[in-house]
PDB file of N, CA and C in Angstrom:
ATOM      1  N   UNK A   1       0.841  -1.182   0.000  1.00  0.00           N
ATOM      2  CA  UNK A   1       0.000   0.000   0.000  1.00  0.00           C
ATOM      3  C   UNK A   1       0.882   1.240   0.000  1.00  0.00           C
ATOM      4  N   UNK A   2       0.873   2.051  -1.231  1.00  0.00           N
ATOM      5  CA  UNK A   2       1.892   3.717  -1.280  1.00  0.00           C
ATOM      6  C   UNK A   2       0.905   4.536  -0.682  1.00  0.00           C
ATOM      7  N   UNK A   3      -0.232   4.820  -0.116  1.00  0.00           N
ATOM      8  CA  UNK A   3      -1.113   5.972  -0.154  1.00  0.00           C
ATOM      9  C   UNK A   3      -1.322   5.695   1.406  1.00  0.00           C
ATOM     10  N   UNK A   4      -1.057   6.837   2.209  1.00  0.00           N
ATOM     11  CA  UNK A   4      -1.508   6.895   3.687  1.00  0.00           C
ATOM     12  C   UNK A   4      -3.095   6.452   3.921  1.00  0.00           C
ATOM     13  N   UNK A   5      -3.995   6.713   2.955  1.00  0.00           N
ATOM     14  CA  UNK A   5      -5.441   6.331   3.315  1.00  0.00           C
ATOM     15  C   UNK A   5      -5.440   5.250   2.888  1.00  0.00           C
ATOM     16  N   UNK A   6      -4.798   4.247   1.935  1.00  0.00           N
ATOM     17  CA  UNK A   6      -4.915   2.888   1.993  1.00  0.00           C
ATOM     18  C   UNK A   6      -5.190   1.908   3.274  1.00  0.00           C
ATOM     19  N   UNK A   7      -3.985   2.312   4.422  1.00  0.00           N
ATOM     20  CA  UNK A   7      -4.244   1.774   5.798  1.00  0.00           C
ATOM     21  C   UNK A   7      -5.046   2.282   6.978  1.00  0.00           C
ATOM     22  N   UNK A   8      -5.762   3.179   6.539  1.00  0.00           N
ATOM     23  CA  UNK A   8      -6.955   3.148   7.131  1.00  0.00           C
ATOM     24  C   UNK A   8      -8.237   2.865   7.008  1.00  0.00           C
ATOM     25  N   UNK A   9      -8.598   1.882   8.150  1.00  0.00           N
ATOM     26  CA  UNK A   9      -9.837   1.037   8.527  1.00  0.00           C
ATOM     27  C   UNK A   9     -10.948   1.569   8.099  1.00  0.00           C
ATOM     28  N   UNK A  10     -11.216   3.321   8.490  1.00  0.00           N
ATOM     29  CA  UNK A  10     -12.328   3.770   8.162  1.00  0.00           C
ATOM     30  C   UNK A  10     -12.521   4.007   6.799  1.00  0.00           C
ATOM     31  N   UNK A  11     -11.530   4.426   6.042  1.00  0.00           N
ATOM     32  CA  UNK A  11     -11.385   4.281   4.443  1.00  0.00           C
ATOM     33  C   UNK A  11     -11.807   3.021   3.823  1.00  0.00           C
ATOM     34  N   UNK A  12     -11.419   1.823   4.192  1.00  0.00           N
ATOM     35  CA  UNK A  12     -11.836   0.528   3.485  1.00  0.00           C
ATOM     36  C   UNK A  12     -12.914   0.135   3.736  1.00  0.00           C
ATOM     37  N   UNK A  13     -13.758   0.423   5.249  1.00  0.00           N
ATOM     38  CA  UNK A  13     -15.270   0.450   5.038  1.00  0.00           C
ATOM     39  C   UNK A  13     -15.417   1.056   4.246  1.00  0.00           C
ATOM     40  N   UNK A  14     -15.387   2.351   4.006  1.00  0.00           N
ATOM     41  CA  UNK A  14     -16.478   3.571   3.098  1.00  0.00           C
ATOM     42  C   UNK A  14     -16.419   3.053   1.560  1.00  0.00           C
ATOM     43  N   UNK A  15     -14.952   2.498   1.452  1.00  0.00           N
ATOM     44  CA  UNK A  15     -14.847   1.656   0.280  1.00  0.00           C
ATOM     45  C   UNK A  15     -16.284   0.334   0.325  1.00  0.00           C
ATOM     46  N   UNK A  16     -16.473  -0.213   1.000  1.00  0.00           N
ATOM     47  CA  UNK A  16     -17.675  -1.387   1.245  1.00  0.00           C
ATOM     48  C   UNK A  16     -18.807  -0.711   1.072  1.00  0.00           C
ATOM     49  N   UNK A  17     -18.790   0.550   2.022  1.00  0.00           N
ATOM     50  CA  UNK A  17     -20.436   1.039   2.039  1.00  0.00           C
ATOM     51  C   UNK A  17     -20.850   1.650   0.438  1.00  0.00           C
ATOM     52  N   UNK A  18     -19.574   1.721  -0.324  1.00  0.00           N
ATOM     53  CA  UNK A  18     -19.653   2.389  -2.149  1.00  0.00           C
ATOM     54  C   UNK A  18     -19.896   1.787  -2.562  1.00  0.00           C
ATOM     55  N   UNK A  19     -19.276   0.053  -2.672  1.00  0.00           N
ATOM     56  CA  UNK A  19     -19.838  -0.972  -2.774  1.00  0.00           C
ATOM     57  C   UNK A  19     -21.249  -1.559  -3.167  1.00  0.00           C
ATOM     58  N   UNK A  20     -21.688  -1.925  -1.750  1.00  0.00           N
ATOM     59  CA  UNK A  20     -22.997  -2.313  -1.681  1.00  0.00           C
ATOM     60  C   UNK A  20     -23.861  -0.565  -2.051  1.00  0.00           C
ATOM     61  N   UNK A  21     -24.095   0.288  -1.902  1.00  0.00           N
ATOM     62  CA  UNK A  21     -24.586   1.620  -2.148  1.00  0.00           C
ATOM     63  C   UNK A  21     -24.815   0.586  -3.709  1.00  0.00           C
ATOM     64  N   UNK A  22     -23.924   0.922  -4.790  1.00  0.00           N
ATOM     65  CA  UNK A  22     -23.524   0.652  -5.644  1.00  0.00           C
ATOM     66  C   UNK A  22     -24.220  -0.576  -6.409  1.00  0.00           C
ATOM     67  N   UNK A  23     -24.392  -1.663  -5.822  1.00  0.00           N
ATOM     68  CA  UNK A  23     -25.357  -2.900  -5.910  1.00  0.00           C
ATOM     69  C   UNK A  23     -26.610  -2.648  -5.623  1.00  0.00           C
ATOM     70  N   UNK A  24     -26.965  -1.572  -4.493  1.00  0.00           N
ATOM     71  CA  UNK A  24     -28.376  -1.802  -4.262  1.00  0.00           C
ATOM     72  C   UNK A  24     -29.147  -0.378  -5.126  1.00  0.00           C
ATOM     73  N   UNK A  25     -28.299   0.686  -6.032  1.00  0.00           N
ATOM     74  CA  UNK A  25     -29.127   0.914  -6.613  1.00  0.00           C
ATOM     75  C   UNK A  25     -29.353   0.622  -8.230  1.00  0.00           C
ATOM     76  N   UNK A  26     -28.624  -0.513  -8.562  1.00  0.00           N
ATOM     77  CA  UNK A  26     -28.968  -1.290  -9.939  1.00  0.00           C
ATOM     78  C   UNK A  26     -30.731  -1.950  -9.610  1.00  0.00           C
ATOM     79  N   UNK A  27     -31.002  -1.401  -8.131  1.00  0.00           N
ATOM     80  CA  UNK A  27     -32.502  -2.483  -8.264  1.00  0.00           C
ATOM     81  C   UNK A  27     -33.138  -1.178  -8.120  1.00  0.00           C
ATOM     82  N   UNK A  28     -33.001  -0.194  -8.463  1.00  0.00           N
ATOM     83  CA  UNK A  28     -33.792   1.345  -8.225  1.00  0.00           C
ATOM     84  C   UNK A  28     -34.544   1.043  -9.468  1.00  0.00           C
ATOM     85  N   UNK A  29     -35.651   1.877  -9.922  1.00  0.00           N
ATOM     86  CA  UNK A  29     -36.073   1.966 -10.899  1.00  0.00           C
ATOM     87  C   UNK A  29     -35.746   3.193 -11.710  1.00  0.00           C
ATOM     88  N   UNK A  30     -35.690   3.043 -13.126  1.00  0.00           N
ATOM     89  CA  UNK A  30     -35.354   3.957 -13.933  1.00  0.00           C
ATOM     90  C   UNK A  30     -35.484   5.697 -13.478  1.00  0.00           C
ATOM     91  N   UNK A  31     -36.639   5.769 -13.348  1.00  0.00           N
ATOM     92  CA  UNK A  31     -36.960   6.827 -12.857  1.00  0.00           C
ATOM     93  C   UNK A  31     -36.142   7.702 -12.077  1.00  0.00           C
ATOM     94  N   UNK A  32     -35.344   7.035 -11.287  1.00  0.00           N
ATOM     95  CA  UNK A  32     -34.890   7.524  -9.716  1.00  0.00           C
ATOM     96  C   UNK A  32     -33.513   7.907 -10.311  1.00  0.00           C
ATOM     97  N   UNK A  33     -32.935   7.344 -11.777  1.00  0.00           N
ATOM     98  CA  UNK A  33     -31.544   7.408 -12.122  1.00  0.00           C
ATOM     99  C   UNK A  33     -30.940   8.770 -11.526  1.00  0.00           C
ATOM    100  N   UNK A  34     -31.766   9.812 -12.497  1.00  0.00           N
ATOM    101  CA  UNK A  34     -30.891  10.828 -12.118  1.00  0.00           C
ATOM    102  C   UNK A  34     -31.762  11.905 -10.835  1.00  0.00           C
ATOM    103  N   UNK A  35     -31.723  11.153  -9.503  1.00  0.00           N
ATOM    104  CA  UNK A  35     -32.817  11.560  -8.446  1.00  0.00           C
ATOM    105  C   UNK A  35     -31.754  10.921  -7.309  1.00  0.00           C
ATOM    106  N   UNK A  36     -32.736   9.806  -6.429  1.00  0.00           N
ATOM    107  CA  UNK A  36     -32.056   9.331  -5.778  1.00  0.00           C
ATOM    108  C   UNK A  36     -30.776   8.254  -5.713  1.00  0.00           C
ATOM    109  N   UNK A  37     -31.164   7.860  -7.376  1.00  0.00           N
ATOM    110  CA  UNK A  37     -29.556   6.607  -7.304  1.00  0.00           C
ATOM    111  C   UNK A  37     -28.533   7.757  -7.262  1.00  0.00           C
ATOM    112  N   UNK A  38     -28.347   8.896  -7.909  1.00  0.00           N
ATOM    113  CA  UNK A  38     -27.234   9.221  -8.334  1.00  0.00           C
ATOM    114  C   UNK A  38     -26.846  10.420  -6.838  1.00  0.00           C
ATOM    115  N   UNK A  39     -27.697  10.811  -6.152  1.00  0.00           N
ATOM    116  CA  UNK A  39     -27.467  11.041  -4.912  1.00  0.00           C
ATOM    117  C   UNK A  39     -26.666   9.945  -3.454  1.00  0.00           C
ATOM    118  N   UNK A  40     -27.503   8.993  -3.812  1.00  0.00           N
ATOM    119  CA  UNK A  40     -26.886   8.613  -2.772  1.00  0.00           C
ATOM    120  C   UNK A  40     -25.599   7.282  -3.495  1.00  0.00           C
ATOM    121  N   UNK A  41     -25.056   7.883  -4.637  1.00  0.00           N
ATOM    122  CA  UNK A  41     -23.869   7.165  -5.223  1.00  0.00           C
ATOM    123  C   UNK A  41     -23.070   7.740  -4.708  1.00  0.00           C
ATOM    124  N   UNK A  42     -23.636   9.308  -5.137  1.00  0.00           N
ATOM    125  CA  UNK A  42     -22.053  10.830  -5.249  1.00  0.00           C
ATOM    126  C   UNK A  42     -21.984  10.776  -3.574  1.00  0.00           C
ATOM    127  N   UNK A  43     -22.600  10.117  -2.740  1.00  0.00           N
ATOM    128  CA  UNK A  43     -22.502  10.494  -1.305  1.00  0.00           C
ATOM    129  C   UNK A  43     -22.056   9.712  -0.809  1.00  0.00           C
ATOM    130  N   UNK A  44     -22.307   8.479  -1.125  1.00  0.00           N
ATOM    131  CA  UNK A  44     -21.268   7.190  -0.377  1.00  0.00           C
ATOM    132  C   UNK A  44     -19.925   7.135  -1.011  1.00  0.00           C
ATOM    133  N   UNK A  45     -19.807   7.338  -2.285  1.00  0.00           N
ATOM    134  CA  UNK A  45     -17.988   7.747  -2.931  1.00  0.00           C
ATOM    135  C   UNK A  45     -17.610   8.391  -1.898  1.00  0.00           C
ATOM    136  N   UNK A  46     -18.467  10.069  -2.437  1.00  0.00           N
ATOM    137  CA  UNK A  46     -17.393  10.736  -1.043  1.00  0.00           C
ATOM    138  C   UNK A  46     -17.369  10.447   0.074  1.00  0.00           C
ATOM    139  N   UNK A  47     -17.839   9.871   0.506  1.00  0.00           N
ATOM    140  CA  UNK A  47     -17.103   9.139   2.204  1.00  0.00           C
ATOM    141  C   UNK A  47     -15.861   8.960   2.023  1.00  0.00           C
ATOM    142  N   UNK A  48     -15.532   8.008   0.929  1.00  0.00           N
ATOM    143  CA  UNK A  48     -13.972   7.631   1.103  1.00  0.00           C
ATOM    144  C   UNK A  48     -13.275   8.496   0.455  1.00  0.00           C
ATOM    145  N   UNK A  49     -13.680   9.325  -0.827  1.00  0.00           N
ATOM    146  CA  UNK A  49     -12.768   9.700  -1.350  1.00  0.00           C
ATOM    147  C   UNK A  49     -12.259  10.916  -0.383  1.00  0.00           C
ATOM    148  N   UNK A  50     -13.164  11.701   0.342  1.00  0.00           N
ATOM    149  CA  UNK A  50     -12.713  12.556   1.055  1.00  0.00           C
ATOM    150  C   UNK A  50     -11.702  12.486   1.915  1.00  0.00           C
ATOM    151  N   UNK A  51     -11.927  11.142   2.259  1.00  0.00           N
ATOM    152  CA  UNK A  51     -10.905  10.721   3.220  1.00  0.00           C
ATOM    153  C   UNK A  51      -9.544  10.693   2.891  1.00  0.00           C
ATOM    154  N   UNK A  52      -9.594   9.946   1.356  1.00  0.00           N
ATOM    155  CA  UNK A  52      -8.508   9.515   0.683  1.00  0.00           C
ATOM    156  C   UNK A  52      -7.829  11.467   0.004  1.00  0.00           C
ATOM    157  N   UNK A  53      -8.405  12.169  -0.135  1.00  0.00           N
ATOM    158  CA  UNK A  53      -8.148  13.622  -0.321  1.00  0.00           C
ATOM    159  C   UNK A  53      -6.836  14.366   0.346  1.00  0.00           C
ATOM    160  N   UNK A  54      -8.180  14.129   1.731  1.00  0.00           N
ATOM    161  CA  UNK A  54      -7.363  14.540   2.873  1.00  0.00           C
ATOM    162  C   UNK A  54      -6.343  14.559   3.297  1.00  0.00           C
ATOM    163  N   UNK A  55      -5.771  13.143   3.186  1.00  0.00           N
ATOM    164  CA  UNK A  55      -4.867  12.153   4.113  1.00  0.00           C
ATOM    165  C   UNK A  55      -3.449  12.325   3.163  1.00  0.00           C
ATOM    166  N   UNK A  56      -3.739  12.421   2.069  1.00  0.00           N
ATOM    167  CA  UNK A  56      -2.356  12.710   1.746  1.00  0.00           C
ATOM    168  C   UNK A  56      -1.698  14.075   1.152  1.00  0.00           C
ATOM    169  N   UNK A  57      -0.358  14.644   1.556  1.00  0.00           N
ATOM    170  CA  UNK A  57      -0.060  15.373   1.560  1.00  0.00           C
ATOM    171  C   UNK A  57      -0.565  16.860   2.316  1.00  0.00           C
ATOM    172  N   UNK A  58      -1.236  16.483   3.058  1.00  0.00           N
ATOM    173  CA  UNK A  58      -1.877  17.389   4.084  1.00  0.00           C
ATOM    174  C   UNK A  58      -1.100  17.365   5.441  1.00  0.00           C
ATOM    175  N   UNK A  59      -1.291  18.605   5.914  1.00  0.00           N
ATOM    176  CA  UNK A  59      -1.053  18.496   8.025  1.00  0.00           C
ATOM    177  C   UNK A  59      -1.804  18.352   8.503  1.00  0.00           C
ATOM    178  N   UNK A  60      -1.915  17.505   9.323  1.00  0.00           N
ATOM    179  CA  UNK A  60      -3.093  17.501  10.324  1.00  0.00           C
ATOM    180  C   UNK A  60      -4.030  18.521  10.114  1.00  0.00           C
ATOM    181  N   UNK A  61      -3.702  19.802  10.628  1.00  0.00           N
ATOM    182  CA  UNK A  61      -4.755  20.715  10.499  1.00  0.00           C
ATOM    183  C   UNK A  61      -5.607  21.136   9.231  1.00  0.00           C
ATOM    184  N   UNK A  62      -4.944  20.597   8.551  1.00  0.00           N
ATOM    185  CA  UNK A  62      -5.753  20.603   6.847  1.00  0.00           C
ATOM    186  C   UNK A  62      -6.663  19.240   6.423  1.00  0.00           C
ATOM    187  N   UNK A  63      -5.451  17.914   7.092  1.00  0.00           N
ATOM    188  CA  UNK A  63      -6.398  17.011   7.132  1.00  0.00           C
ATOM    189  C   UNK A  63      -7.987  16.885   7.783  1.00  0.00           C
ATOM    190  N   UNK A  64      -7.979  17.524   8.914  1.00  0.00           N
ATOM    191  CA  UNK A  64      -9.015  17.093   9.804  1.00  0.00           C
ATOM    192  C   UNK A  64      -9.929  17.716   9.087  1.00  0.00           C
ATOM    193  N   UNK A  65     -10.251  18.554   8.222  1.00  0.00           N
ATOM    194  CA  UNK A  65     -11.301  19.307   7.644  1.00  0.00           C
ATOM    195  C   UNK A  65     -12.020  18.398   6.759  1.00  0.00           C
ATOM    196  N   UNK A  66     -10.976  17.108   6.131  1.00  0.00           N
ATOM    197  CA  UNK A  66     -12.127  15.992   5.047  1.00  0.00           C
ATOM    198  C   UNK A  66     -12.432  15.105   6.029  1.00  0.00           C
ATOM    199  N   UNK A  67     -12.452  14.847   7.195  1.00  0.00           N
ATOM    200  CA  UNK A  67     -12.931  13.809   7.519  1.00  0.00           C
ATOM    201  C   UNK A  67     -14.651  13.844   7.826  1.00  0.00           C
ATOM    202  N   UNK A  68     -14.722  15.589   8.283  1.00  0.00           N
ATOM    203  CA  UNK A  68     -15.968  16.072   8.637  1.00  0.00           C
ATOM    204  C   UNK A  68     -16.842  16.222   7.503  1.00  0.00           C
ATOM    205  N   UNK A  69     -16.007  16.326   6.375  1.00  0.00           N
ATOM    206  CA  UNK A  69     -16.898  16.432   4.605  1.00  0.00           C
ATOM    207  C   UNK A  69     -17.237  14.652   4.746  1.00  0.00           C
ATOM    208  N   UNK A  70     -16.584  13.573   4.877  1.00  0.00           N
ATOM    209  CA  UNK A  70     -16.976  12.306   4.761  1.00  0.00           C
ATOM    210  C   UNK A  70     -17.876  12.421   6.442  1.00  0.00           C
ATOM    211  N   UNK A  71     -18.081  12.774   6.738  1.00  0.00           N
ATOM    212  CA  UNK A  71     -19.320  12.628   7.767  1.00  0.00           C
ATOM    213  C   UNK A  71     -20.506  13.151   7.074  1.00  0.00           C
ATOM    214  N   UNK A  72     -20.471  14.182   6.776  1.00  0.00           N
ATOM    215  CA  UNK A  72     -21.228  14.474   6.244  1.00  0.00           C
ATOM    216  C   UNK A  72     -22.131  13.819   5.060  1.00  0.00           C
ATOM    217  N   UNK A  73     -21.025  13.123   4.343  1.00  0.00           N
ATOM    218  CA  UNK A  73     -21.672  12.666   3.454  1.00  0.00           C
ATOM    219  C   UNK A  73     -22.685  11.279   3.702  1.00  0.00           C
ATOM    220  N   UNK A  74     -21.658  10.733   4.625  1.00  0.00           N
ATOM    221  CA  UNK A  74     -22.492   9.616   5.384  1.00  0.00           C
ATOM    222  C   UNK A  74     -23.562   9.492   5.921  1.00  0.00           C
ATOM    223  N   UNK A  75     -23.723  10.957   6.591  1.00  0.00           N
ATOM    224  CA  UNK A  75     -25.187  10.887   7.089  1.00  0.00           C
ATOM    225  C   UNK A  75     -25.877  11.272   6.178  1.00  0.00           C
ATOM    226  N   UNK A  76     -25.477  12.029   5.041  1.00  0.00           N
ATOM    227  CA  UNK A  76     -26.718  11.997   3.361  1.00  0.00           C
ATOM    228  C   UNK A  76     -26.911  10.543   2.953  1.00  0.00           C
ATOM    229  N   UNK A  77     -26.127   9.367   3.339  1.00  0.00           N
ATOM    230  CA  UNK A  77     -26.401   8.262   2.419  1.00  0.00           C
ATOM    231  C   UNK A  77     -27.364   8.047   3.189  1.00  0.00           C
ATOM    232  N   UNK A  78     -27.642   7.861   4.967  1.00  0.00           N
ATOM    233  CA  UNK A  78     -28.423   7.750   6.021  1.00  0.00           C
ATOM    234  C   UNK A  78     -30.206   7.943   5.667  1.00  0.00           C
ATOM    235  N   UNK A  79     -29.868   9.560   5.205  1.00  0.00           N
ATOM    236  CA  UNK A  79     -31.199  10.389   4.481  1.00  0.00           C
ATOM    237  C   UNK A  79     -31.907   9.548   3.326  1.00  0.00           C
ATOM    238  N   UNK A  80     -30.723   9.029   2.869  1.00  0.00           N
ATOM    239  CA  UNK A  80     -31.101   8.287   1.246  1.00  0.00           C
ATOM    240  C   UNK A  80     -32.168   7.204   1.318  1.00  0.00           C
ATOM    241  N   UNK A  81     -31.356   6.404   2.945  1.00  0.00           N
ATOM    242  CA  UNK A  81     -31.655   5.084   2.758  1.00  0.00           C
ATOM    243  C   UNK A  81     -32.938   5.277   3.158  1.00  0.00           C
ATOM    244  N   UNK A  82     -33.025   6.112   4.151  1.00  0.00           N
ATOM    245  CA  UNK A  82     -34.418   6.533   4.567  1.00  0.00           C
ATOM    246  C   UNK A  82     -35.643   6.504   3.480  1.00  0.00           C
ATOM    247  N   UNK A  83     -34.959   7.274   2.463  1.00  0.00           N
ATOM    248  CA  UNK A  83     -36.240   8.025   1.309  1.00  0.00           C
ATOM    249  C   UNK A  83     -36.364   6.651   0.465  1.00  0.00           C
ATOM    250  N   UNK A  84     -35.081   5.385   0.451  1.00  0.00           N
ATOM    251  CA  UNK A  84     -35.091   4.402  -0.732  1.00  0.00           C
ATOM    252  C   UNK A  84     -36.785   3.874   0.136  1.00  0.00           C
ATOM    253  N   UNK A  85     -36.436   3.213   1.207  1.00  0.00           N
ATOM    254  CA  UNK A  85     -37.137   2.361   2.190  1.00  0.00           C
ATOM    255  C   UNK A  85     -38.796   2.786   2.150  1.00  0.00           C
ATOM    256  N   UNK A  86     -39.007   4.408   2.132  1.00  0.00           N
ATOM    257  CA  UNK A  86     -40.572   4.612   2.009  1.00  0.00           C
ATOM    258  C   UNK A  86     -40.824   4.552   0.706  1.00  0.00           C
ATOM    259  N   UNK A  87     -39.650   4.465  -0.007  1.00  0.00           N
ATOM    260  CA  UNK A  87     -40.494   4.627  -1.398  1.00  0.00           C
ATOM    261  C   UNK A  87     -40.403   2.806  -2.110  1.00  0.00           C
ATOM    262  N   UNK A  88     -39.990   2.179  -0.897  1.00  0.00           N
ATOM    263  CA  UNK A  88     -40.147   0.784  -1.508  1.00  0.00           C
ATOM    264  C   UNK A  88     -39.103   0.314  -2.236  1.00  0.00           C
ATOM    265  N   UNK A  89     -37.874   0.558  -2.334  1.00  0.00           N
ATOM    266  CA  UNK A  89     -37.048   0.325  -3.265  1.00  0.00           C
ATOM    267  C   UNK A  89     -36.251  -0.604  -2.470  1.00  0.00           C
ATOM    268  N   UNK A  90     -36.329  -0.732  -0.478  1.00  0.00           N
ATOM    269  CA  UNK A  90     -35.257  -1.500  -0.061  1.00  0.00           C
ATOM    270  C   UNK A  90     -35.665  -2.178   1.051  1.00  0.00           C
ATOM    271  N   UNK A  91     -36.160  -3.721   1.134  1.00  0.00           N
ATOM    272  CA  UNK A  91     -36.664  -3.980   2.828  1.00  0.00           C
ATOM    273  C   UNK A  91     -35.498  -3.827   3.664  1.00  0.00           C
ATOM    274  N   UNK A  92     -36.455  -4.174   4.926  1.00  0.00           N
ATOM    275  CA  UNK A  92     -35.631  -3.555   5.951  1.00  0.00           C
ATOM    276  C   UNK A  92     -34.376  -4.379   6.256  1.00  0.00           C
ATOM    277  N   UNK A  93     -34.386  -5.433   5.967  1.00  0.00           N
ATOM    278  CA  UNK A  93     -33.218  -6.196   6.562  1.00  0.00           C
ATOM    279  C   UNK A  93     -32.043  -5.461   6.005  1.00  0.00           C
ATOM    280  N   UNK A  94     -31.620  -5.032   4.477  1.00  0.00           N
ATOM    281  CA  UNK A  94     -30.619  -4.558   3.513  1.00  0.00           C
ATOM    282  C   UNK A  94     -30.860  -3.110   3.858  1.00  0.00           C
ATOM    283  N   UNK A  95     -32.124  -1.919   4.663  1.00  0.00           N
ATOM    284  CA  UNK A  95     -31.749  -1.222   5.178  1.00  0.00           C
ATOM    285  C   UNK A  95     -30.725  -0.958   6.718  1.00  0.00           C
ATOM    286  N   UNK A  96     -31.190  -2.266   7.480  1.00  0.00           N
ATOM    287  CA  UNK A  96     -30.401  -2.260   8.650  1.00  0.00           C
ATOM    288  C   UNK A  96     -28.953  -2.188   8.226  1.00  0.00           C
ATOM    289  N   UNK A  97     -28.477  -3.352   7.541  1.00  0.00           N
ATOM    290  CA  UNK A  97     -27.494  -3.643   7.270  1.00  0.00           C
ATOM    291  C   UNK A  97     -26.740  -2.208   6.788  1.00  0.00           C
ATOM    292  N   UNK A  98     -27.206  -1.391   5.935  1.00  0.00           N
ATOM    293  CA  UNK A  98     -26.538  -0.447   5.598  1.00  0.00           C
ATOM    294  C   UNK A  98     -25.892   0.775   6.385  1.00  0.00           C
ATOM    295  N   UNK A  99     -27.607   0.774   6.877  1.00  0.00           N
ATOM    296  CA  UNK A  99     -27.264   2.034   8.746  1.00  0.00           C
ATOM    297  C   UNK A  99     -26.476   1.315   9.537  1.00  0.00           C
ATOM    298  N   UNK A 100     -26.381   0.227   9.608  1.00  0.00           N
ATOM    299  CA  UNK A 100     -25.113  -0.486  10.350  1.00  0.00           C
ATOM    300  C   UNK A 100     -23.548  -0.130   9.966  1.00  0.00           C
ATOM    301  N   UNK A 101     -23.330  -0.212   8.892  1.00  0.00           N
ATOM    302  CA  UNK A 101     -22.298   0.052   8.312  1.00  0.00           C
ATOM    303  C   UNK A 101     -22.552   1.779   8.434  1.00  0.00           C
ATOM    304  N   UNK A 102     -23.234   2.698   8.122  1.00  0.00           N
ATOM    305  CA  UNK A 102     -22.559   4.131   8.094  1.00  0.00           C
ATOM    306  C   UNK A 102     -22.957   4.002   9.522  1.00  0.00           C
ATOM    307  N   UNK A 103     -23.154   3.758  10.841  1.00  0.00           N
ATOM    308  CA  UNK A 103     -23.267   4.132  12.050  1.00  0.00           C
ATOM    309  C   UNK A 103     -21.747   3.526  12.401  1.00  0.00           C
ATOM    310  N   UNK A 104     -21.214   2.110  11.920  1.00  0.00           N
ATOM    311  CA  UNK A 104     -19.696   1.644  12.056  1.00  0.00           C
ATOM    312  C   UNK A 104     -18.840   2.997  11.432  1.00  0.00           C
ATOM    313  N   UNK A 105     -18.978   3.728  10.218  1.00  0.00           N
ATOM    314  CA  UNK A 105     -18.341   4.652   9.627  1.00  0.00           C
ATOM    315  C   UNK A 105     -18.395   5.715  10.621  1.00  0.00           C
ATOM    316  N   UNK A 106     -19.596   6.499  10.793  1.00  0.00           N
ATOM    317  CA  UNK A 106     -19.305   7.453  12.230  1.00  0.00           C
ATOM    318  C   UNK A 106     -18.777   7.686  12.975  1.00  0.00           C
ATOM    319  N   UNK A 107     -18.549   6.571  14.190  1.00  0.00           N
ATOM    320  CA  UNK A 107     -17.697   6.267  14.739  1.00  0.00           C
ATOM    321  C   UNK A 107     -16.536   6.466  14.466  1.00  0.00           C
ATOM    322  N   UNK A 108     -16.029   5.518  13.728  1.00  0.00           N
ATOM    323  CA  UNK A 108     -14.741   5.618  12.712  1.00  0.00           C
ATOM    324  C   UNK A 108     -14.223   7.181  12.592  1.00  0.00           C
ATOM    325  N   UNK A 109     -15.148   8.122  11.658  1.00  0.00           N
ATOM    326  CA  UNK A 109     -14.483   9.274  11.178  1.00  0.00           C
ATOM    327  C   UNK A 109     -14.086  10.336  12.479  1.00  0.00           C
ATOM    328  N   UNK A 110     -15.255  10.044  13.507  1.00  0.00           N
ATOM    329  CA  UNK A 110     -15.179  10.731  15.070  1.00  0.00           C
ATOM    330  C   UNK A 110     -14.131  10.307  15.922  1.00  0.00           C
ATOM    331  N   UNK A 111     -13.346   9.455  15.743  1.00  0.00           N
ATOM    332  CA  UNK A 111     -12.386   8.643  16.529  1.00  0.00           C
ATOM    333  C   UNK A 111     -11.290   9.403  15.479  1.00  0.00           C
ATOM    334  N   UNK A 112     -11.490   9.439  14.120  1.00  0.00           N
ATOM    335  CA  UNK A 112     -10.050  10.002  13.454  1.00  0.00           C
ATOM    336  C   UNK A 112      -9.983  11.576  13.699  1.00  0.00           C
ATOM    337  N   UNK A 113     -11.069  11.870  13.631  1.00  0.00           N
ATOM    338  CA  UNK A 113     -11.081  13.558  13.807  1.00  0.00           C
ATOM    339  C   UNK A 113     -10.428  13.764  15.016  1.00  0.00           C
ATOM    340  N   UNK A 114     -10.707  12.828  16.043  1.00  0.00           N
ATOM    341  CA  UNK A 114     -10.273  13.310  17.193  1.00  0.00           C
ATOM    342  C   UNK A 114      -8.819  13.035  17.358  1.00  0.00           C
ATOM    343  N   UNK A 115      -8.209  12.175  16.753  1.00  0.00           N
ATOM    344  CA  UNK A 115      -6.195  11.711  16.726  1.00  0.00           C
ATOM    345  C   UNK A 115      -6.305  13.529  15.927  1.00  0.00           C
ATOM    346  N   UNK A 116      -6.789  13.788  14.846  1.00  0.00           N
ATOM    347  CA  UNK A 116      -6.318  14.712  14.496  1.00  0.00           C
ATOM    348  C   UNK A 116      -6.503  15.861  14.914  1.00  0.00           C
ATOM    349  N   UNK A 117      -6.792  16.290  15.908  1.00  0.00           N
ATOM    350  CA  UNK A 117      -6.966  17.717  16.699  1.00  0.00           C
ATOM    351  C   UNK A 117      -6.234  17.650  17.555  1.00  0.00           C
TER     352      UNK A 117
END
């Protein structure tokens, strides 16, 4: 691994949560393409990519500013999963699973923010 965000944990989830994001809206319907699939795509990427931004070639004090942009974005995928679920696009079991994973990411980015302050 050459890239400082390679070895971090919270990076290779957000990589998973892009992932599955990624799988579960090939079952969206057409409609939603350019609505909610493509929202909550551009929002689970940036989780990691922000991270991956950040982390290299930055100081600390420059870093700590993407980790709070990948929070952010995380809790938009949160919003997403919300809006997929009433509108029928996701039962609940593959919603848990997901808020599981960005509530594991939370954590994660709140534990790095805090090494970096």
């Amino acid at each position: 691994m050459s890239f400082k965000f390679e070895k971090l944990i919270v990076w290779q989830k957000a990589i998973d949560l892009a992932d599955e994001i990624d799988k579960l809206t090939k079952k969206f319907p057409k409609s939603e393409l350019y609505i909610l699939t493509s929202q909550i795509k551009r929002a689970a990427d940036s989780v990691s990519l922000n991270i991956a931004e950040g982390s290299t070639g930055q100081t600390n004090p420059e870093f700590s500013k993407f980790p709070g942009y990948s929070l952010r974005s995380n809790i938009e995928v949160v919003g997403c999963i919300f809006l997929a679920q009433r509108r029928g696009y996701i039962n609940q079991e593959l919603f848990d699973k997901i808020y599981k994973m960005c509530e594991e990411i939370l954590v994660m980015i709140n534990s790095l923010r805090k090494t970096l302050n």
